[in-house]
Protein backbone atom coordinates (compact mmCIF):
# COMPACT_ATOMS: atom_id res chain seq x y z
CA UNK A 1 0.00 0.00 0.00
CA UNK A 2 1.18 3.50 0.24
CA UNK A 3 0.64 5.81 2.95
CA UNK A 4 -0.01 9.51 1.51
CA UNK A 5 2.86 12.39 2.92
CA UNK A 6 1.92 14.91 0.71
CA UNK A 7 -0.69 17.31 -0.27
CA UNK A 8 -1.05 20.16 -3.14
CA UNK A 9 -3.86 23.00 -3.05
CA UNK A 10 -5.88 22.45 -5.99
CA UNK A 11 -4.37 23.88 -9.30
CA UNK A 12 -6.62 27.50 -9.43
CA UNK A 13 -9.15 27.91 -12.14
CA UNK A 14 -9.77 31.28 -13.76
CA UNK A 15 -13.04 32.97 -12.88
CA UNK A 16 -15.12 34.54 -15.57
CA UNK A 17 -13.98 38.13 -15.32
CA UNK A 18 -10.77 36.47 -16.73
CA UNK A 19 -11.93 35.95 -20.07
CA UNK A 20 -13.58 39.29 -21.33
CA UNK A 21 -15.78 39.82 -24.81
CA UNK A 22 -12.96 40.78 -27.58
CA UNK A 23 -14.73 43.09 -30.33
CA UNK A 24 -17.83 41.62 -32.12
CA UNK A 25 -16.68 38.53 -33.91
CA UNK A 26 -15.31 35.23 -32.61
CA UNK A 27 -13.78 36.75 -29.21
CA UNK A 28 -17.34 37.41 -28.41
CA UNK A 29 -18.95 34.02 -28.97
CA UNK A 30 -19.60 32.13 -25.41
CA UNK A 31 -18.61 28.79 -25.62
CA UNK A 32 -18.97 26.02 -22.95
CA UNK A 33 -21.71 27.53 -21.70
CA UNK A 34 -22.57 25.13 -18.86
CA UNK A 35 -19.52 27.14 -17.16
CA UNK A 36 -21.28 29.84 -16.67
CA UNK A 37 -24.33 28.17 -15.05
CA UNK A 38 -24.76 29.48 -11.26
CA UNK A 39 -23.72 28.80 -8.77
CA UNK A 40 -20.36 28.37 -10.76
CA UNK A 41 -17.81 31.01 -10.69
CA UNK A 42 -15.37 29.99 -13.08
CA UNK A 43 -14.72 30.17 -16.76
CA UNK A 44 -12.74 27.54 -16.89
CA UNK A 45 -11.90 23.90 -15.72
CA UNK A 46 -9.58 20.87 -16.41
CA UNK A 47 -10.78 18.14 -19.22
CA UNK A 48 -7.36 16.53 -19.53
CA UNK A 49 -4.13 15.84 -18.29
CA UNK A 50 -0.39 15.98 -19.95
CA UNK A 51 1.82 15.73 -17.72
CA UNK A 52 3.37 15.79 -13.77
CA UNK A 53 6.88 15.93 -13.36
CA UNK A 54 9.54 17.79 -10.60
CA UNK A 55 11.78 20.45 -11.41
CA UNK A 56 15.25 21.32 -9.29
CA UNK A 57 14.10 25.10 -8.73
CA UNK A 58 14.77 27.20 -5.76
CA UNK A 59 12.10 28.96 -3.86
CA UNK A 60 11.43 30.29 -0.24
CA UNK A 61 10.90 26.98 1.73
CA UNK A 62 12.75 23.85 -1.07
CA UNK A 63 14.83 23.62 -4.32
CA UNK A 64 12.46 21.77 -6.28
CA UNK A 65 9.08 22.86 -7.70
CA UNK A 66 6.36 20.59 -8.81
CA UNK A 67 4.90 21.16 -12.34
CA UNK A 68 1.04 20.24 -13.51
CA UNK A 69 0.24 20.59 -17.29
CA UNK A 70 -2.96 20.15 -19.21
CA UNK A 71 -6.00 21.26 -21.31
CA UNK A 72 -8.87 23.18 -20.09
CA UNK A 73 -12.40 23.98 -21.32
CA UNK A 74 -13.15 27.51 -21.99
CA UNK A 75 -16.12 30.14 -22.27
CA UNK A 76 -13.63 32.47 -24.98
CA UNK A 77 -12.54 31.37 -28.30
CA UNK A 78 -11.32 28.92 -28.66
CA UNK A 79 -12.98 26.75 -26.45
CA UNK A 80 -10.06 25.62 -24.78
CA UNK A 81 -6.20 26.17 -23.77
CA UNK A 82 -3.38 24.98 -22.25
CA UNK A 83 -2.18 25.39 -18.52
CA UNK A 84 0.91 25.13 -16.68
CA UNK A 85 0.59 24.91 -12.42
CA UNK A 86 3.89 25.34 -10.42
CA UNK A 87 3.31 24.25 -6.59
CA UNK A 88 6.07 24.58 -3.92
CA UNK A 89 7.71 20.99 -3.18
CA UNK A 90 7.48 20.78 0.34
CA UNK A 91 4.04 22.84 1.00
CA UNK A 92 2.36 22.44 -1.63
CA UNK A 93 1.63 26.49 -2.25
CA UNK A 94 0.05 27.57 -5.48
CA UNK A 95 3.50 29.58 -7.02
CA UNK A 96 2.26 30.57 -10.20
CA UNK A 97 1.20 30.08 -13.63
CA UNK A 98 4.17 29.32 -15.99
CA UNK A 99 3.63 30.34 -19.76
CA UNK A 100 1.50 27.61 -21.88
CA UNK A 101 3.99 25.40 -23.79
CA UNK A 102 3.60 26.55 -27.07
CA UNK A 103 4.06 23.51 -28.89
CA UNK A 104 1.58 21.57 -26.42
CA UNK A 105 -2.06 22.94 -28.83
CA UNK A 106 -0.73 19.89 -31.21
CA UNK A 107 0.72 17.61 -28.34
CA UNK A 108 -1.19 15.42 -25.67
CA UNK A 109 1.28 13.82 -23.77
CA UNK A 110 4.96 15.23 -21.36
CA UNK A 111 7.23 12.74 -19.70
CA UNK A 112 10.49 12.88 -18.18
CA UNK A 113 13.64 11.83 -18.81
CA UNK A 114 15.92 10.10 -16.36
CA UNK A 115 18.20 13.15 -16.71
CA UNK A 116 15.51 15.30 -15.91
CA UNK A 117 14.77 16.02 -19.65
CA UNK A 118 11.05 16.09 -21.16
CA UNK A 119 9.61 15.08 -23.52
CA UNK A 120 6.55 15.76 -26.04
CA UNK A 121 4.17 13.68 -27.91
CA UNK A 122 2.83 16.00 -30.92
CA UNK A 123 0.72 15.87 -34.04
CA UNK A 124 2.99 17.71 -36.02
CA UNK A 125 6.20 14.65 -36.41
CA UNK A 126 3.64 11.84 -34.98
CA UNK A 127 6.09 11.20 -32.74
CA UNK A 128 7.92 12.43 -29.08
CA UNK A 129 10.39 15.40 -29.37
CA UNK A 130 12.66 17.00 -26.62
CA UNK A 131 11.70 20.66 -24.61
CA UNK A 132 14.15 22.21 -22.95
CA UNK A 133 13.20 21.58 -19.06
CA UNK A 134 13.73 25.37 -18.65
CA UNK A 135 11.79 27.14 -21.14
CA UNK A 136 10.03 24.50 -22.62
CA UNK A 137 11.00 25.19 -26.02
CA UNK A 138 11.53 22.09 -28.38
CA UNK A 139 14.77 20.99 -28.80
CA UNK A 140 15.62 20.92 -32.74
CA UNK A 141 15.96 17.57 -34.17
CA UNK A 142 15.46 15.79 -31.12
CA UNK A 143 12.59 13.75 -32.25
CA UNK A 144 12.54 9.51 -31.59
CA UNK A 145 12.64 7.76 -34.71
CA UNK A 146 10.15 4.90 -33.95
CA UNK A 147 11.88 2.95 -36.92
CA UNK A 148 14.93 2.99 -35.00
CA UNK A 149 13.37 1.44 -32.05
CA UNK A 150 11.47 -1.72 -33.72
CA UNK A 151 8.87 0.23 -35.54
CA UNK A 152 6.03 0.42 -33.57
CA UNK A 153 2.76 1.79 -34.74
CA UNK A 154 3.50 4.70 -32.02
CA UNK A 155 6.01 4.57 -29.23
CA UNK A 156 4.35 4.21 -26.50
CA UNK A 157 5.39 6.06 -23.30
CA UNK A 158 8.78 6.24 -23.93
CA UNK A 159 11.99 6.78 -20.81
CA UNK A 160 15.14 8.26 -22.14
CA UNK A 161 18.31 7.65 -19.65
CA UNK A 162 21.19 9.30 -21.55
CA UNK A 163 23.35 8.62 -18.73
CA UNK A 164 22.85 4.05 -19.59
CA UNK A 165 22.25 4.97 -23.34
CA UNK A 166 19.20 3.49 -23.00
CA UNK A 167 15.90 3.89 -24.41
CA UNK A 168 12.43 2.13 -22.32
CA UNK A 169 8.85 1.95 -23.79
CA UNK A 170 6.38 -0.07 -23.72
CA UNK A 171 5.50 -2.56 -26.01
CA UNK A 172 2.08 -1.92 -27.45
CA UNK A 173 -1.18 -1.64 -26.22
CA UNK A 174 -2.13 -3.95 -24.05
CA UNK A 175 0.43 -6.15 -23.60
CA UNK A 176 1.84 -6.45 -20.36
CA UNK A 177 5.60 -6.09 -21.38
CA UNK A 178 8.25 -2.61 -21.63
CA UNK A 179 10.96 -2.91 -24.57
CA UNK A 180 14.84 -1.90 -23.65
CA UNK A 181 16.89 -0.27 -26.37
CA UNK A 182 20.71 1.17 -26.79
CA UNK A 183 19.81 4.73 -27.43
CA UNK A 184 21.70 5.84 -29.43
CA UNK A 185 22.12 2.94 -31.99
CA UNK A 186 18.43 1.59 -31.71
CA UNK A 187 19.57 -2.00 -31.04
CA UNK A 188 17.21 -4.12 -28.91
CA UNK A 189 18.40 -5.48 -25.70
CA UNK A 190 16.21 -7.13 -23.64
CA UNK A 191 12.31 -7.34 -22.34
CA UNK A 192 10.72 -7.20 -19.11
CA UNK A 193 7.46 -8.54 -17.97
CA UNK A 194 5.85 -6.04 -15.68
CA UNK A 195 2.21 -6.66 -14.11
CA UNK A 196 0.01 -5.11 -16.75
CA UNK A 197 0.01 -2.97 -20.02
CA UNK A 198 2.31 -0.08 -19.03
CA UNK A 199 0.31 3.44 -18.98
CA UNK A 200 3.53 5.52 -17.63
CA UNK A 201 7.18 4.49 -17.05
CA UNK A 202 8.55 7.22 -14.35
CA UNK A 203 12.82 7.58 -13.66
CA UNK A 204 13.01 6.77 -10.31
CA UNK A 205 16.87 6.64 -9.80
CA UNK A 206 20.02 5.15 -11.54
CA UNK A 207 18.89 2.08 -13.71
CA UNK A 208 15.46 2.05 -11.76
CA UNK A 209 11.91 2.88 -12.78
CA UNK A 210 8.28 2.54 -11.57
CA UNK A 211 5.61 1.42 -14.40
CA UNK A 212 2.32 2.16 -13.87
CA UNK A 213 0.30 -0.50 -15.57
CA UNK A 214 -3.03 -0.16 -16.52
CA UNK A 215 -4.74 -2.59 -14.24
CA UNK A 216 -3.58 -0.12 -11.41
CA UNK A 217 -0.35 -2.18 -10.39
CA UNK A 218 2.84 -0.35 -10.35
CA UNK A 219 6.02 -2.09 -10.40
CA UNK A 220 9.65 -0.96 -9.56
CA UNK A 221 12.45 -2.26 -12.39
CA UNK A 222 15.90 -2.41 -12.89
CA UNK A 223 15.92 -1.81 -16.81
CA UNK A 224 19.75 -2.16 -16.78
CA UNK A 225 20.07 -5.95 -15.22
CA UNK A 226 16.49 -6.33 -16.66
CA UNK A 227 14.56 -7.13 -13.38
CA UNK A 228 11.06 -6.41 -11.41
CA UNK A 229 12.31 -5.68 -8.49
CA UNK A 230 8.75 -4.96 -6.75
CA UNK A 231 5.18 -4.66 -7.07
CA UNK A 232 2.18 -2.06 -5.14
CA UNK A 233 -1.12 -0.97 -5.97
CA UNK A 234 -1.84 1.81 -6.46
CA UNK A 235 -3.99 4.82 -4.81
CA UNK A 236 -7.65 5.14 -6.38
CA UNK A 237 -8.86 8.19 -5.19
CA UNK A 238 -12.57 8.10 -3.50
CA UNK A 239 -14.44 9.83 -6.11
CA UNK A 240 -13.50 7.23 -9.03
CA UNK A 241 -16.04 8.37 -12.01
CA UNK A 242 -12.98 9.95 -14.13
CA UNK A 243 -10.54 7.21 -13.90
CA UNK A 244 -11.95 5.25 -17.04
CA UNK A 245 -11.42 8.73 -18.75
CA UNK A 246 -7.87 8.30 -20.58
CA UNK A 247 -5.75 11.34 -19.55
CA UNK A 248 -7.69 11.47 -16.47
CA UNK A 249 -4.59 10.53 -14.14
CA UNK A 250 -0.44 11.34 -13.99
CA UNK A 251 2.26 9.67 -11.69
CA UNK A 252 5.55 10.98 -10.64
CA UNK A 253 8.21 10.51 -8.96
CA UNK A 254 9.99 12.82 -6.97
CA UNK A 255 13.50 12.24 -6.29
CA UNK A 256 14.23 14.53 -4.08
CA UNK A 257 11.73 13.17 -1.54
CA UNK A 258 11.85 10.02 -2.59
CA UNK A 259 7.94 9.72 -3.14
CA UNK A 260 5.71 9.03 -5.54
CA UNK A 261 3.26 12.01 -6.40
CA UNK A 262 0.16 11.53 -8.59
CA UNK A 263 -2.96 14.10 -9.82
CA UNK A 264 -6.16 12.39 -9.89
CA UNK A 265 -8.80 13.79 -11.40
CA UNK A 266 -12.16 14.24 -9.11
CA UNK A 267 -15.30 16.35 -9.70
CA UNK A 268 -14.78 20.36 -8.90
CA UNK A 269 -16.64 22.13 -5.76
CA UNK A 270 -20.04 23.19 -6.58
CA UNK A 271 -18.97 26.97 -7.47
CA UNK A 272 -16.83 25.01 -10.30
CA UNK A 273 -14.02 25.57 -8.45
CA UNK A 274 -11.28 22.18 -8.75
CA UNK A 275 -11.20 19.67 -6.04
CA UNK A 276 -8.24 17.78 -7.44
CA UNK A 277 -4.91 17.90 -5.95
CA UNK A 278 -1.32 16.65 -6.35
CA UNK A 279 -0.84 13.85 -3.53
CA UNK A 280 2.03 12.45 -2.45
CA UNK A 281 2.72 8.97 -1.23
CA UNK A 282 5.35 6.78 0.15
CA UNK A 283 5.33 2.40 0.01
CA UNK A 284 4.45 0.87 3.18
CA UNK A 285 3.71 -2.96 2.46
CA UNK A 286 -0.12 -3.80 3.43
CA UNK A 287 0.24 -7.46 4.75
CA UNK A 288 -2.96 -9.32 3.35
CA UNK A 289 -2.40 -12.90 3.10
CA UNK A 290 0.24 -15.55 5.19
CA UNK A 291 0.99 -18.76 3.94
CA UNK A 292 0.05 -21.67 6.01
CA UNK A 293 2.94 -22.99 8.04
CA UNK A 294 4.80 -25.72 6.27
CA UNK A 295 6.90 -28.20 8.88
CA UNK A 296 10.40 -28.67 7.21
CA UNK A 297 11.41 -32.01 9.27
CA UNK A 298 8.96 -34.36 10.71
CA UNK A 299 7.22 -33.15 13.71
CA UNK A 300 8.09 -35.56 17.18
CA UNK A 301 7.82 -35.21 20.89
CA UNK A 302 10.68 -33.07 22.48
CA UNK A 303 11.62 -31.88 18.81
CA UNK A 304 12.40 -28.67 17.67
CA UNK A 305 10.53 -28.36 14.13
CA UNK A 306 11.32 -25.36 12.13
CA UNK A 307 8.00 -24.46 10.12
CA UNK A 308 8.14 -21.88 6.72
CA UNK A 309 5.57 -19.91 5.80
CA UNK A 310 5.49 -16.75 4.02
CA UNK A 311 3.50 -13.18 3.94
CA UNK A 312 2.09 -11.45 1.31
CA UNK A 313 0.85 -7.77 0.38
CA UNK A 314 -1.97 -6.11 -0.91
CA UNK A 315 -0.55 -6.73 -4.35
CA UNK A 316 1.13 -9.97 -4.13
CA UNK A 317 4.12 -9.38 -3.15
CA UNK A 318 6.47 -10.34 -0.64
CA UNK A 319 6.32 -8.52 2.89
CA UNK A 320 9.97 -8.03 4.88
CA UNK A 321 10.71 -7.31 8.09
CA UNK A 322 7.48 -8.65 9.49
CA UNK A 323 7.20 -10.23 13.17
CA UNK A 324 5.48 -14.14 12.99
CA UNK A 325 3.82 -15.39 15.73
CA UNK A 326 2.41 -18.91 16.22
CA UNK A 327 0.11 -21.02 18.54
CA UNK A 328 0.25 -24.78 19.44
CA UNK A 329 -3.09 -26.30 20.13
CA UNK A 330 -4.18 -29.55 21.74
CA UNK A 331 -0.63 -30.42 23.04
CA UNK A 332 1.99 -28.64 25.63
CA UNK A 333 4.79 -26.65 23.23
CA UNK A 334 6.77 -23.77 23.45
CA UNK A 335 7.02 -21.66 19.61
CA UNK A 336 9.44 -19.40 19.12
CA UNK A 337 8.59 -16.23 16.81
CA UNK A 338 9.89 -15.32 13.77
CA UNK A 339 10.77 -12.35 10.98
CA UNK A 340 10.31 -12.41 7.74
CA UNK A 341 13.21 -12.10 5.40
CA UNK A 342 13.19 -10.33 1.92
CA UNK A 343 11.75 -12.55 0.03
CA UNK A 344 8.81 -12.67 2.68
CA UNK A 345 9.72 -15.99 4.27
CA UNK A 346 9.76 -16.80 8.11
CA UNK A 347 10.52 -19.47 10.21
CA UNK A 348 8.62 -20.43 13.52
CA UNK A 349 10.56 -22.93 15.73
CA UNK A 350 7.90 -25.02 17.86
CA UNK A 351 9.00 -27.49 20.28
CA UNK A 352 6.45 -30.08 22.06
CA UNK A 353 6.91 -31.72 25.04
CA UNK A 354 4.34 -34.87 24.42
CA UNK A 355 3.09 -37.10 21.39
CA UNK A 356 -0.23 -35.91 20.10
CA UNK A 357 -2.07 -34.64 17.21
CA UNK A 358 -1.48 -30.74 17.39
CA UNK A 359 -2.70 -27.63 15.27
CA UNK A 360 -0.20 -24.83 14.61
CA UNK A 361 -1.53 -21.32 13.13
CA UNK A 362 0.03 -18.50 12.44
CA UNK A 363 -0.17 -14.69 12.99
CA UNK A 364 1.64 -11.25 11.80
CA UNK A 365 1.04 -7.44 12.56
CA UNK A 366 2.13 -4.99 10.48
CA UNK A 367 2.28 -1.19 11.10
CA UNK A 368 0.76 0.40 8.14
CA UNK A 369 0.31 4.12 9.61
């Protein structure tokens, strides 16, 4: 599970007064017009999401700002446009509105680099190009060649790490499975199974990256050595009606916190003001299942018997560092606890002191808060 250690203030909407009639034609035309419906108050509000990703930045209380893009509906001509949140890192305070990304009217789609770079999906190549992280201007002739990296109908969320030479994406739609590449000379090196389709693959250090699959199961990879290292769920926010909505949800990672953020979109307030905020969250394993206790020598009278079992989270996977307790009935024995190991394993000594049939059952408690 994760256990949330961060919250935004919702990204500010801009109220009707901010978009004024311009002359007689066009600029006049009211579009949207449910937005202006009492009791709301805004002109505006969020319809789809680009992109989430952390910026090293300096401000009054961190170094690092946190950046929300996306598309908005309108009342003005043209209906819609593009926004760009900055929040403080460590409180979460509204800082401003950056400049739209100019090339983002013909995109749909920012990730980030394991350098920090980011990238753009956009109509006008078909294809991902590079912004600068600073000013968000593309970077010329920066765009992916998807024949270079085995000629997929599209590439599909795509992780650049300069520093390996490698390029990560995911296969194709729907199928549970991320493609490594050499970057710069296209050549295939290895797959990885991962838990479900991949929706976003997020740099979360040196050779590692979480994948956010589609069936809500995010998995943490070493793309170098080619491993799954581990597996969460992730967090569904209470009001779930957008999350069938593609473009509805980001992840992130933030690296300077070491937690992973997300923006989940939820209906607005009643005055059409937004509701949605940038959460953070950190992995706390949510023990949900223990194996039953296997004896691994024959049980006797006077015996010690060492007996395996094995705990499991919330998304199947292993849970470490976990107390075991067990109980003896029907006969006198003493049972000495164990802890579970990486892998989730434990072993529970029990020692009886007479012959007879005996049940032994297990226990663990986990702190989850």
């Amino acid at each position: 599970m994760l256990r949330q250690v961060f919250e935004s203030v919702p990204p500010p909407y801009r109220t009707h007064e901010d978009f004024p009639v311009v002359g007689t034609g066009i600029g006049a035309f009211l579009y949207n017009a449910y937005l202006v419906e009492p009791p709301r108050l805004y002109g505006e509000e969020m319809y789809l999401l680009a992109g989430l990703f952390v910026r090293r930045e300096q401000t009054a209380s961190t170094n690092h700002t946190i950046h929300l893009v996306g598309f908005t509906q309108i009342i003005r001509w043209p209906s819609w446009d593009t926004r760009h949140w900055v929040f403080d890192g460590i409180t979460g305070k509204f800082l401003r509105d950056d400049p739209a990304i100019p090339p983002l009217a013909l995109g749909g789609d920012l990730v980030e680099g394991a350098d920090g770079s980011i990238w753009m999906y956009t109509a006008w190549t078909g294809g991902w190009i590079e912004l600068n992280p600073m000013t968000m201007v593309a970077v010329s002739g920066s765009t992916l060649d998807k024949t270079k990296y085995g000629n997929p109908a599209l590439i599909e969320t795509p992780l650049v790490d300069r520093a390996n030479n490698i390029l990560v994406r995911a296969e194709s739609s729907g199928v549970a499975r991320i493609k490594i590449y050499n970057f710069t000379t296209g050549t295939w090196i290895r797959d990885i199974e991962v838990s479900g389709p991949p929706a976003q693959i997020m740099p979360e250090s040196n050779k590692h990256a979480y994948v956010y699959c589609h069936n809500g199961i995010i998995n943490l990879i070493n793309y170098v050595d080619g491993r799954v290292l581990s597996a969460l769920r992730a967090p569904t926010p209470t009001n779930t009606q957008y999350l069938t909505q593609i473009g509805s949800q980001k992840f992130a990672y933030d690296r300077f916190h070491r937690r992973l953020l997300a923006f989940q979109m939820i209906a607005n307030n009643a005055d059409g003001s937004s509701a949605s905020t940038i959460k953070g969250w950190y992995p706390v394993p949510l023990p949900v299942r223990i194996m039953q206790p296997i004896p691994l020598i024959a049980p006797r009278a006077g015996r010690t018997v060492p007996y395996l079992t094995r705990l499991f989270g919330d998304a199947g996977e292993p849970v470490a560092g976990v107390h075991v307790q067990g109980a003896i009935s029907s006969v006198n024995a003493t049972i000495a606890p164990g802890i579970t190991d990486n892998n989730g394993y434990a072993l529970v000594q029990g020692t009886a002191t007479v012959a007879g049939s005996a049940t032994l059952t297990v226990s663990a408690e986990a702190v989850t808060t």
